[in-house]
PDB file of N, CA and C in Angstrom:
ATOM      1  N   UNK A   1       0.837  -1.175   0.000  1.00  0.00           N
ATOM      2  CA  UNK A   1       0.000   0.000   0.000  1.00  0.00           C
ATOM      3  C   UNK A   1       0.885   1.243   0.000  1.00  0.00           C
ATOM      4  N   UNK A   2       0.547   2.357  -0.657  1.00  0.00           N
ATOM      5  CA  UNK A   2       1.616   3.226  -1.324  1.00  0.00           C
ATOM      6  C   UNK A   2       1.104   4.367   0.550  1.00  0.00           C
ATOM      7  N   UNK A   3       2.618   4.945   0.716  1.00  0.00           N
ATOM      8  CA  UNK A   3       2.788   5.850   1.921  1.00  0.00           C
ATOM      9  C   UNK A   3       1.875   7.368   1.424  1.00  0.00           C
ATOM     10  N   UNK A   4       0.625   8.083   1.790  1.00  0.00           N
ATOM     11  CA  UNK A   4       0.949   8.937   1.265  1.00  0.00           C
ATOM     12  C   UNK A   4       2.093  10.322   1.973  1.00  0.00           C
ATOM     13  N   UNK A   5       2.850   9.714   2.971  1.00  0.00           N
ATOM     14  CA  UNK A   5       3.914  10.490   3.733  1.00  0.00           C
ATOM     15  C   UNK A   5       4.723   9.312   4.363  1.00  0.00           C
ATOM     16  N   UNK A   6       5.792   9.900   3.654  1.00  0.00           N
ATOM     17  CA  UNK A   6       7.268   8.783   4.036  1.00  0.00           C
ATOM     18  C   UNK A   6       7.460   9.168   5.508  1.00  0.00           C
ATOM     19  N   UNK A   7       7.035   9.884   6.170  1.00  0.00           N
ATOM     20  CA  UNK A   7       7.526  10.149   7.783  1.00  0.00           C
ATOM     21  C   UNK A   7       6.289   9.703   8.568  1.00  0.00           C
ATOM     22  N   UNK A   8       4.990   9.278   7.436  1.00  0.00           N
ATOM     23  CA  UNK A   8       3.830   8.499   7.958  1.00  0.00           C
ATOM     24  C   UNK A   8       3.210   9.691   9.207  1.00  0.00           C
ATOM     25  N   UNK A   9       3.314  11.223   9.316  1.00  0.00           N
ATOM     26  CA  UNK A   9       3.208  12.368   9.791  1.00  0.00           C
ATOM     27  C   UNK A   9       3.303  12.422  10.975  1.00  0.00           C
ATOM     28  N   UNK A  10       4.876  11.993  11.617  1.00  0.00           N
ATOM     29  CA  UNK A  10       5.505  12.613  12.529  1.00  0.00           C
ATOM     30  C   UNK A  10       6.783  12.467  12.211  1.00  0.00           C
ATOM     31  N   UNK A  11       7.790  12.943  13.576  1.00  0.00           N
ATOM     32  CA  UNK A  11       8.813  13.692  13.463  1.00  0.00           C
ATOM     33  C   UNK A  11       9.743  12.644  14.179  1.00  0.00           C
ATOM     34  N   UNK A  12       9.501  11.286  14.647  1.00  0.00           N
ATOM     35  CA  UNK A  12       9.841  10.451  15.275  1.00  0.00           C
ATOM     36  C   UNK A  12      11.464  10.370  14.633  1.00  0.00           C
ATOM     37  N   UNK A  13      11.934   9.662  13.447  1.00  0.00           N
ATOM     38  CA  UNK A  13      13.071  10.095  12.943  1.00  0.00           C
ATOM     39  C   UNK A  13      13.623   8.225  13.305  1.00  0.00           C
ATOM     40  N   UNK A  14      14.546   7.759  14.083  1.00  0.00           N
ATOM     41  CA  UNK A  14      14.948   6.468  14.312  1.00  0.00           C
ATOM     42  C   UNK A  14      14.448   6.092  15.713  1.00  0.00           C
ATOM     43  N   UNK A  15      14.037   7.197  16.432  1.00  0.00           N
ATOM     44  CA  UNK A  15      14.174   7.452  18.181  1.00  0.00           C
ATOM     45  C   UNK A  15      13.188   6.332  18.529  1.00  0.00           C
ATOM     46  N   UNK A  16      12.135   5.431  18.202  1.00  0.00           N
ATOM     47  CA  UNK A  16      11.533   4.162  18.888  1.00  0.00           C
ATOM     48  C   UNK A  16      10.673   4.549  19.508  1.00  0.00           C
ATOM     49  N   UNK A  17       9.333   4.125  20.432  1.00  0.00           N
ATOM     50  CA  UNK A  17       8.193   4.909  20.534  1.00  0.00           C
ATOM     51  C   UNK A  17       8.547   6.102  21.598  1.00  0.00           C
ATOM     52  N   UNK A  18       7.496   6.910  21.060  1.00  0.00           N
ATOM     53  CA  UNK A  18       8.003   8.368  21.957  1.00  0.00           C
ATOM     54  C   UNK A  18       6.317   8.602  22.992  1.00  0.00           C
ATOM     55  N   UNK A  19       6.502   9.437  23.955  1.00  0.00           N
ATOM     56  CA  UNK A  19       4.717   9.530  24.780  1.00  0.00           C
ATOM     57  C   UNK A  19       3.857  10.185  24.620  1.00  0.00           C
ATOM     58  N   UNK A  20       3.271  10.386  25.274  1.00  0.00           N
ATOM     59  CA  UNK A  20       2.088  10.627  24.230  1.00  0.00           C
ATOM     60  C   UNK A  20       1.350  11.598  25.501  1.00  0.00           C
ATOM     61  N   UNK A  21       0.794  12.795  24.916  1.00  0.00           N
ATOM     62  CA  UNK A  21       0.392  13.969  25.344  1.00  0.00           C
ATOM     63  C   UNK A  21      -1.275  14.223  25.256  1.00  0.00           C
ATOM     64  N   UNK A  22      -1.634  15.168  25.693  1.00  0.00           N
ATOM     65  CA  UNK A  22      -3.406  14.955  25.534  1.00  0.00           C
ATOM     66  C   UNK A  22      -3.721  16.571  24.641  1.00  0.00           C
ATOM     67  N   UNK A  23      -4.692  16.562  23.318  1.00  0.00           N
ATOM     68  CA  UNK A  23      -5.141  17.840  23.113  1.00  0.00           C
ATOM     69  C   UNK A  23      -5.333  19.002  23.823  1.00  0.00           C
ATOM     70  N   UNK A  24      -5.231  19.795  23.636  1.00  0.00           N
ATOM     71  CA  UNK A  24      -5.452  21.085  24.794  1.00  0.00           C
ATOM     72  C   UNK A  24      -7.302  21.099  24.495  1.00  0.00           C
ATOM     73  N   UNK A  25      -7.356  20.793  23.021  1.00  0.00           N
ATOM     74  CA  UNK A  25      -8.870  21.523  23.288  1.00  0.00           C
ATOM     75  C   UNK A  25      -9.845  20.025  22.772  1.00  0.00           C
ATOM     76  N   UNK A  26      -9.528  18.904  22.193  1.00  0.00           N
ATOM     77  CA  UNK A  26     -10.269  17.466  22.399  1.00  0.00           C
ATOM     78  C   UNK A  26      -9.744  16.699  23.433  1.00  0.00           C
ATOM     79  N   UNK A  27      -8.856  16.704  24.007  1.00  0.00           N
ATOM     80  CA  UNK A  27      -8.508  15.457  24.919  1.00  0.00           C
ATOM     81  C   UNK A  27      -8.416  14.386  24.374  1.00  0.00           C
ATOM     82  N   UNK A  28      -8.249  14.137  22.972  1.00  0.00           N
ATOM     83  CA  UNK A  28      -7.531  12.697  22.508  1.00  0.00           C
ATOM     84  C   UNK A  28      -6.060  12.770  22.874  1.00  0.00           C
ATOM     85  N   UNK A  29      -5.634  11.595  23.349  1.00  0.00           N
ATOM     86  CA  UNK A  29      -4.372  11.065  23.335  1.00  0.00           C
ATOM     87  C   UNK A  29      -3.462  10.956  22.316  1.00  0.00           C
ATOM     88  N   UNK A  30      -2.329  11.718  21.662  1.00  0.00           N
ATOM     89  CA  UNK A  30      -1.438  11.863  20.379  1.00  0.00           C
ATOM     90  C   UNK A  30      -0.205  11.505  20.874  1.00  0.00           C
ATOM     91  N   UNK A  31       0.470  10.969  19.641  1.00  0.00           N
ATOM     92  CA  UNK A  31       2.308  10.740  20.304  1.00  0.00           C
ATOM     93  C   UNK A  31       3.154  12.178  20.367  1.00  0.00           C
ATOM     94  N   UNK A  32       3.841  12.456  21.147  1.00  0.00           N
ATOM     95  CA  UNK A  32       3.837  13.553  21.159  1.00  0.00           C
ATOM     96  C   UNK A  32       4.556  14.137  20.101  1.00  0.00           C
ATOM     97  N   UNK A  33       5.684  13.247  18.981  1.00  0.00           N
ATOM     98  CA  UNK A  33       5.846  13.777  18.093  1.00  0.00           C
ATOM     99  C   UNK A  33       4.830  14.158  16.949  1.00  0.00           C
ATOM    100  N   UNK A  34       3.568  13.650  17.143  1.00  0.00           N
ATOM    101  CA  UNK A  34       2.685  14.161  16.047  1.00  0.00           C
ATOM    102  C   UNK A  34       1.919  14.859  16.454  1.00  0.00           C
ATOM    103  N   UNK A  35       2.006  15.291  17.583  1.00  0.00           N
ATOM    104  CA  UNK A  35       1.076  16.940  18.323  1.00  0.00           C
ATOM    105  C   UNK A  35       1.614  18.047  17.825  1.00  0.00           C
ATOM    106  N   UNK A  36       0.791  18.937  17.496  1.00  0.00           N
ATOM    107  CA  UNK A  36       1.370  20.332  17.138  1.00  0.00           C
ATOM    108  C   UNK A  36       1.269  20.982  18.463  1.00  0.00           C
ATOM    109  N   UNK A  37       2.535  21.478  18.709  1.00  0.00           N
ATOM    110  CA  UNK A  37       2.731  22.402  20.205  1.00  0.00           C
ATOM    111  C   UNK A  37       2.690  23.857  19.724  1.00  0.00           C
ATOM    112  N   UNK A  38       2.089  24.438  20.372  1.00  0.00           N
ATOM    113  CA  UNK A  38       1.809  26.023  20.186  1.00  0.00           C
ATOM    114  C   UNK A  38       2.406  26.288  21.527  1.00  0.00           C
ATOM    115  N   UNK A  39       2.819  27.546  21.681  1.00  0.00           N
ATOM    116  CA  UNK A  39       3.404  28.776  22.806  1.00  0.00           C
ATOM    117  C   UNK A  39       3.099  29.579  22.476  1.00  0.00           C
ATOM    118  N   UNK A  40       2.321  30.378  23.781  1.00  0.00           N
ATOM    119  CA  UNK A  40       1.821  31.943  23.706  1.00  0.00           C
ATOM    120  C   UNK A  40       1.752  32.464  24.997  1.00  0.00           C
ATOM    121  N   UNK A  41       1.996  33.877  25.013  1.00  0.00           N
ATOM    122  CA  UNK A  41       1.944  34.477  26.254  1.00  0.00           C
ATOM    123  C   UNK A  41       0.692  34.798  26.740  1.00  0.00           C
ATOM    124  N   UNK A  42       0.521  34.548  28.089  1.00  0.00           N
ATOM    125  CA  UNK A  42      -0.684  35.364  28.948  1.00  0.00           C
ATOM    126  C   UNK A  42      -0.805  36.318  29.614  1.00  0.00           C
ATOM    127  N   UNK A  43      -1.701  37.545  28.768  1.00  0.00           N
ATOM    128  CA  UNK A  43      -1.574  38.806  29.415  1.00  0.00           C
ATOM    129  C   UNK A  43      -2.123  38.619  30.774  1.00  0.00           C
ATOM    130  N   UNK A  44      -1.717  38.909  32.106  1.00  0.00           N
ATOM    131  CA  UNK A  44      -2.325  38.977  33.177  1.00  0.00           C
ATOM    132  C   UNK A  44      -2.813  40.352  33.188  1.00  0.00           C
ATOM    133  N   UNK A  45      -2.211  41.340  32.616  1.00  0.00           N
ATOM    134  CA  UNK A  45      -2.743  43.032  33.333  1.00  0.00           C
ATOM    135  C   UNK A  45      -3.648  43.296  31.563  1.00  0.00           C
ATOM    136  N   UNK A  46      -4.428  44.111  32.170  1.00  0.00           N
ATOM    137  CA  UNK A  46      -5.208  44.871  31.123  1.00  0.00           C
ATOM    138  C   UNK A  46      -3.989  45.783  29.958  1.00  0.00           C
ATOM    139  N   UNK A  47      -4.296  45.609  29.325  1.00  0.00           N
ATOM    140  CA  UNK A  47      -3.412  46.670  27.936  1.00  0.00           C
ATOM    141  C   UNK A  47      -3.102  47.921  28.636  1.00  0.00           C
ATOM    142  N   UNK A  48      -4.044  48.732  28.681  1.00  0.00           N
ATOM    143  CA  UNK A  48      -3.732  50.352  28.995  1.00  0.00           C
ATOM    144  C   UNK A  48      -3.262  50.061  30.378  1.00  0.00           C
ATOM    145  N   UNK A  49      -3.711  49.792  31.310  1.00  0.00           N
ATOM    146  CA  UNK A  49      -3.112  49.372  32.418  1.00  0.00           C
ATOM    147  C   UNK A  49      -1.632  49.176  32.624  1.00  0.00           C
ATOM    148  N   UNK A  50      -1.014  47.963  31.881  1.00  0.00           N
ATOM    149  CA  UNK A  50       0.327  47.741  31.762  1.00  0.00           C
ATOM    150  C   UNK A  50       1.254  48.915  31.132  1.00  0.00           C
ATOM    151  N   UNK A  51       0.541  49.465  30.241  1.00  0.00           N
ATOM    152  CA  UNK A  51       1.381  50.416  29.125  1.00  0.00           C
ATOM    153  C   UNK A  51       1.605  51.408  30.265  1.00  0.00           C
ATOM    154  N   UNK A  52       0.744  52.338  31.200  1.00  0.00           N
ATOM    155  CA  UNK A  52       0.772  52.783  32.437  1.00  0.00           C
ATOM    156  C   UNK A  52       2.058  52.145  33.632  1.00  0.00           C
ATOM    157  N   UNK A  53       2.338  51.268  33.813  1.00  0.00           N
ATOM    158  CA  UNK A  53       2.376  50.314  34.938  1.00  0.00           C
ATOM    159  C   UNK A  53       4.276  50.583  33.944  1.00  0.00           C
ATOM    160  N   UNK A  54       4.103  50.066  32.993  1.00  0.00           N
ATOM    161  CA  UNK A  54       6.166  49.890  32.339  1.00  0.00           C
ATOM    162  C   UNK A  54       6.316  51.828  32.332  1.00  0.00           C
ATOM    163  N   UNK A  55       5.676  52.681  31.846  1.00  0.00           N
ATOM    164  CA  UNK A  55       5.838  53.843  32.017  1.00  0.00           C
ATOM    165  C   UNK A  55       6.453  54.305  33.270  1.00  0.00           C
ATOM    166  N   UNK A  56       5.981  53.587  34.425  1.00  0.00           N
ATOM    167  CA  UNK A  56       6.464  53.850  35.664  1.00  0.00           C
ATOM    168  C   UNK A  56       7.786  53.246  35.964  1.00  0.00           C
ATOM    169  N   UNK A  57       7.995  52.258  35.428  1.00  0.00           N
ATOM    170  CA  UNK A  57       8.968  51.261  35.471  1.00  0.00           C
ATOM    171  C   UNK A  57       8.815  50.070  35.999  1.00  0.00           C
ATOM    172  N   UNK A  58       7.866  49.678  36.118  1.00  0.00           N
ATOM    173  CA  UNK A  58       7.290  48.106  36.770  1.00  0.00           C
ATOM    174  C   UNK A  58       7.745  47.024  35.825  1.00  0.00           C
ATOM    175  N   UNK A  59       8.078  45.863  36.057  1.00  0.00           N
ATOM    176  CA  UNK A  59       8.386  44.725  35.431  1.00  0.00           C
ATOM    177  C   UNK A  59       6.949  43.977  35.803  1.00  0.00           C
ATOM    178  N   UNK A  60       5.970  43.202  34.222  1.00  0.00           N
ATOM    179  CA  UNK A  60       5.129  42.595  34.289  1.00  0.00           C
ATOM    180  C   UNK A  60       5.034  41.557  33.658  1.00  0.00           C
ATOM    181  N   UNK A  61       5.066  40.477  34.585  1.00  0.00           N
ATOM    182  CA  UNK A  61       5.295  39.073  34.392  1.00  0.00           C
ATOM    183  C   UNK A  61       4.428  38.924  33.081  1.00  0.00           C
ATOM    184  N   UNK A  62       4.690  37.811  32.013  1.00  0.00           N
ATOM    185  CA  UNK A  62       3.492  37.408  31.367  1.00  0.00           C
ATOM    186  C   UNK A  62       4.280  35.969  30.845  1.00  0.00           C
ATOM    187  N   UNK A  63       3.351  35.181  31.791  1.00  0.00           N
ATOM    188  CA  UNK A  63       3.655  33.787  30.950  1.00  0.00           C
ATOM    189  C   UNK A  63       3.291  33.376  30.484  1.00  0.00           C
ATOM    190  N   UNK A  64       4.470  31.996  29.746  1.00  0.00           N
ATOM    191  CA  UNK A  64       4.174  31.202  28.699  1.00  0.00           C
ATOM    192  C   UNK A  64       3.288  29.920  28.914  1.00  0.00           C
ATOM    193  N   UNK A  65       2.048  30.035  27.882  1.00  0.00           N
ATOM    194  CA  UNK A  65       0.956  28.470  27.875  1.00  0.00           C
ATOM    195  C   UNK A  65       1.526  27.810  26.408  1.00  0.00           C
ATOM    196  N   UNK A  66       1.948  26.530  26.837  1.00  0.00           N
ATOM    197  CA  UNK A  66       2.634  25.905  26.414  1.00  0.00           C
ATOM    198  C   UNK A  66       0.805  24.754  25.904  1.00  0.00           C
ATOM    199  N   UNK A  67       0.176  24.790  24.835  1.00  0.00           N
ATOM    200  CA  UNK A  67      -0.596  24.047  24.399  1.00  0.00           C
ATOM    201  C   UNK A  67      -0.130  22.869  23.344  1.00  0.00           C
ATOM    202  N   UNK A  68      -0.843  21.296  23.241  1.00  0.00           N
ATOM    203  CA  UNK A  68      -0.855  20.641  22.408  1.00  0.00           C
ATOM    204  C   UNK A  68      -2.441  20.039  21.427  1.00  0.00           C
ATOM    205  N   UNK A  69      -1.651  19.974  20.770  1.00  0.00           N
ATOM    206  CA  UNK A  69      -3.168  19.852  19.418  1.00  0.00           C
ATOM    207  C   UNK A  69      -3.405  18.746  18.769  1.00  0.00           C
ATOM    208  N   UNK A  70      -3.980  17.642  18.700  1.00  0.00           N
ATOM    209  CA  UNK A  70      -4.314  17.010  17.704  1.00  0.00           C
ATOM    210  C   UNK A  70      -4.337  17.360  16.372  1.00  0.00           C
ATOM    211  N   UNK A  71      -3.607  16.634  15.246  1.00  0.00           N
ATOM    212  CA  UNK A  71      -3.790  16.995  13.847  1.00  0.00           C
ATOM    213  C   UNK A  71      -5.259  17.730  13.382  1.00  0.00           C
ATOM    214  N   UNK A  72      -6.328  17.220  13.458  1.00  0.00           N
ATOM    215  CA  UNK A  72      -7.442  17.362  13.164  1.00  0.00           C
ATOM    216  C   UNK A  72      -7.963  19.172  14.305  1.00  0.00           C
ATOM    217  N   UNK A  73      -7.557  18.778  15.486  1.00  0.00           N
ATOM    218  CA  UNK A  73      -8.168  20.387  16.201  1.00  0.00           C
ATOM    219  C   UNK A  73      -7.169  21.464  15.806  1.00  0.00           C
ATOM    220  N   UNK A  74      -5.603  21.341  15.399  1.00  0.00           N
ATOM    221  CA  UNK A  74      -4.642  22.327  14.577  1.00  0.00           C
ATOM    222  C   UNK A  74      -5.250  22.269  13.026  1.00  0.00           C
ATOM    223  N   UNK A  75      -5.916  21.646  12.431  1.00  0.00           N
ATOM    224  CA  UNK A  75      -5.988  22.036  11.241  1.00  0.00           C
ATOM    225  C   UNK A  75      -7.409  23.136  11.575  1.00  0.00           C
ATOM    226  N   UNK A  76      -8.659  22.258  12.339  1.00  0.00           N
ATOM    227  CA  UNK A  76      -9.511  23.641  12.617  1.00  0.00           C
ATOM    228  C   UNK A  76      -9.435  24.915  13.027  1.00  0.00           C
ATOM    229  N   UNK A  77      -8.145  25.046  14.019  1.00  0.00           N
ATOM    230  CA  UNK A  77      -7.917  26.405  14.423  1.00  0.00           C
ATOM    231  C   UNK A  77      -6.885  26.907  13.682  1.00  0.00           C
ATOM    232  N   UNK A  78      -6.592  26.503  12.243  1.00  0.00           N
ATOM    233  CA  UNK A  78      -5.807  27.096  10.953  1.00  0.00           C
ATOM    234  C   UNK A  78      -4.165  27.039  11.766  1.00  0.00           C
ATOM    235  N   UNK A  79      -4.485  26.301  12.520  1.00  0.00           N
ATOM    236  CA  UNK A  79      -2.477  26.240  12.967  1.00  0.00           C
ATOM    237  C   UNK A  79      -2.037  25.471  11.784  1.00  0.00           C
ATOM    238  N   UNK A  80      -2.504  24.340  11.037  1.00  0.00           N
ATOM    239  CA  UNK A  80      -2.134  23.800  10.331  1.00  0.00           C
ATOM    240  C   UNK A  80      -2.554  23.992   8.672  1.00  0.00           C
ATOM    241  N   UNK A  81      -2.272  24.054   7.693  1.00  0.00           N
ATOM    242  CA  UNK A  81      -2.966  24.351   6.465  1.00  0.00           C
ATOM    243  C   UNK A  81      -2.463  22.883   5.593  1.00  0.00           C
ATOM    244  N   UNK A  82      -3.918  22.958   4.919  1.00  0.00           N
ATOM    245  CA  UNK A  82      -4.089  21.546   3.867  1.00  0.00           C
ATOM    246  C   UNK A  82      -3.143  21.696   2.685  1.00  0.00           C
ATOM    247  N   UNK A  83      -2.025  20.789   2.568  1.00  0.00           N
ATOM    248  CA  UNK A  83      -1.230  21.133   1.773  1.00  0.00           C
ATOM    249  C   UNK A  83      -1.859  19.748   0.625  1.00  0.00           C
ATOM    250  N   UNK A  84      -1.531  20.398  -0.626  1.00  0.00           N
ATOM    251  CA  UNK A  84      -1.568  19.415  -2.295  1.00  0.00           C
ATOM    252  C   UNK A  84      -0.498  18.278  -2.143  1.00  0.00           C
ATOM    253  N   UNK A  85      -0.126  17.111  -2.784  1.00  0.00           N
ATOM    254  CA  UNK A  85       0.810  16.527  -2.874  1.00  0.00           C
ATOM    255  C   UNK A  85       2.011  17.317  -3.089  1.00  0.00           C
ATOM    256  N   UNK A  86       1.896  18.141  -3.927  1.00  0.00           N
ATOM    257  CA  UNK A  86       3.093  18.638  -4.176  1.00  0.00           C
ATOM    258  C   UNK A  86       3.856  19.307  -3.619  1.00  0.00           C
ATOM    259  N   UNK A  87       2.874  19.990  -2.664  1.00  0.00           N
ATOM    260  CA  UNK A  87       3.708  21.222  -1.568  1.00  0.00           C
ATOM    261  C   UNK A  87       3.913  20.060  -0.515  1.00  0.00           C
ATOM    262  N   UNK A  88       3.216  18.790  -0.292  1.00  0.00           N
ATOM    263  CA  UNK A  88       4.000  18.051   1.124  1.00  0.00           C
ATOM    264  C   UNK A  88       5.607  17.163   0.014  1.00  0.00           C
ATOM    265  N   UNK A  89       5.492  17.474  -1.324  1.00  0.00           N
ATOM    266  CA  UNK A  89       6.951  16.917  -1.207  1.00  0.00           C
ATOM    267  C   UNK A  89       7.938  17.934  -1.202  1.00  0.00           C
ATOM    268  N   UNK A  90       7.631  19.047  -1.601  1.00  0.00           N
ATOM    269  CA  UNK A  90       8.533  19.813  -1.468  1.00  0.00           C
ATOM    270  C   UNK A  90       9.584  20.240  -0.019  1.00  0.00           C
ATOM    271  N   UNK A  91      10.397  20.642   0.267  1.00  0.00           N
ATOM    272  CA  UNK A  91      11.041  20.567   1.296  1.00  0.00           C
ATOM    273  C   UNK A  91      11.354  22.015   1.393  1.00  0.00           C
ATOM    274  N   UNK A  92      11.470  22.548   2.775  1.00  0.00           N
ATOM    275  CA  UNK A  92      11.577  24.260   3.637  1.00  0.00           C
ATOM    276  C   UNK A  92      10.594  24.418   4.141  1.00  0.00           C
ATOM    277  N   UNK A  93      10.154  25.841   3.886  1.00  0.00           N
ATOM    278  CA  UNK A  93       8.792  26.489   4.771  1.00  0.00           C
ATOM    279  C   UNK A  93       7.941  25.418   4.561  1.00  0.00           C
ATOM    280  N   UNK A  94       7.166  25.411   5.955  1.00  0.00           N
ATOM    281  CA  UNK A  94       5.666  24.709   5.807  1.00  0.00           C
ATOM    282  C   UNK A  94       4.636  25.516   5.424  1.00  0.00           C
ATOM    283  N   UNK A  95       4.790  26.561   6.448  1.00  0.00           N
ATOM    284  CA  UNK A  95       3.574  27.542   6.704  1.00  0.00           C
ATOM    285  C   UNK A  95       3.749  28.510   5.337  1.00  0.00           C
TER     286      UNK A  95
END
C-alpha cells in the first residue's frame, strides 16, 4: 500500500516509541511527536493598564501556555494548512 507520507506524519526520525500527550482543546491522546505544540503568552494586566504600569517602570510578568493539538483540532484552528501533494513533497517552509 503506497505511503501517502514517508515520515507516515511525525517527526519520530529512528528514536523508537516516543509519549504521548493529551489535546489542549479534544482530549484525545497523540504521540507527542505528532502533536502540534503552540506557545503563547498570557496577558495577566489589562493593555492600557500595563502600558501605564512599564511607564512607571514596573516589570510585568506574562507567561508562557505551552498548548498541544491534535492533527485534526490544529488544522480547525488554521495552525495547520491543507497542503496538495506537491507542496508536502517539497522541502523548507511549511507555513
Amino acid at each position: 500500500m503506497p505511503l501517502k507520507r514517508a515520515s507516515r506524519g511525525r517527526t519520530k526520525g529512528g528514536k523508537g516509541s516516543t509519549g504521548v500527550v493529551q489535546c489542549t482543546n479534544c482530549g484525545s491522546t497523540v504521540p507527542k511527536d505528532k502533536a502540534k505544540k503552540v506557545t503563547s503568552r498570557l496577558n495577566l494586566v489589562e493593555h492600557t493598564l500595563a502600558k501605564e504600569l512599564r511607564a512607571q517602570g514596573a516589570y510585568i510578568a506574562s507567561p508562557t501556555v505551552l498548548k498541544w493539538y491534535c492533527i485534526s483540532c490544529a488544522i480547525h484552528f488554521k495552525i495547520l494548512k491543507i497542503r496538495s501533494a506537491d507542496s508536502r513533497r517539497k522541502r523548507g517552509k511549511l507555513r
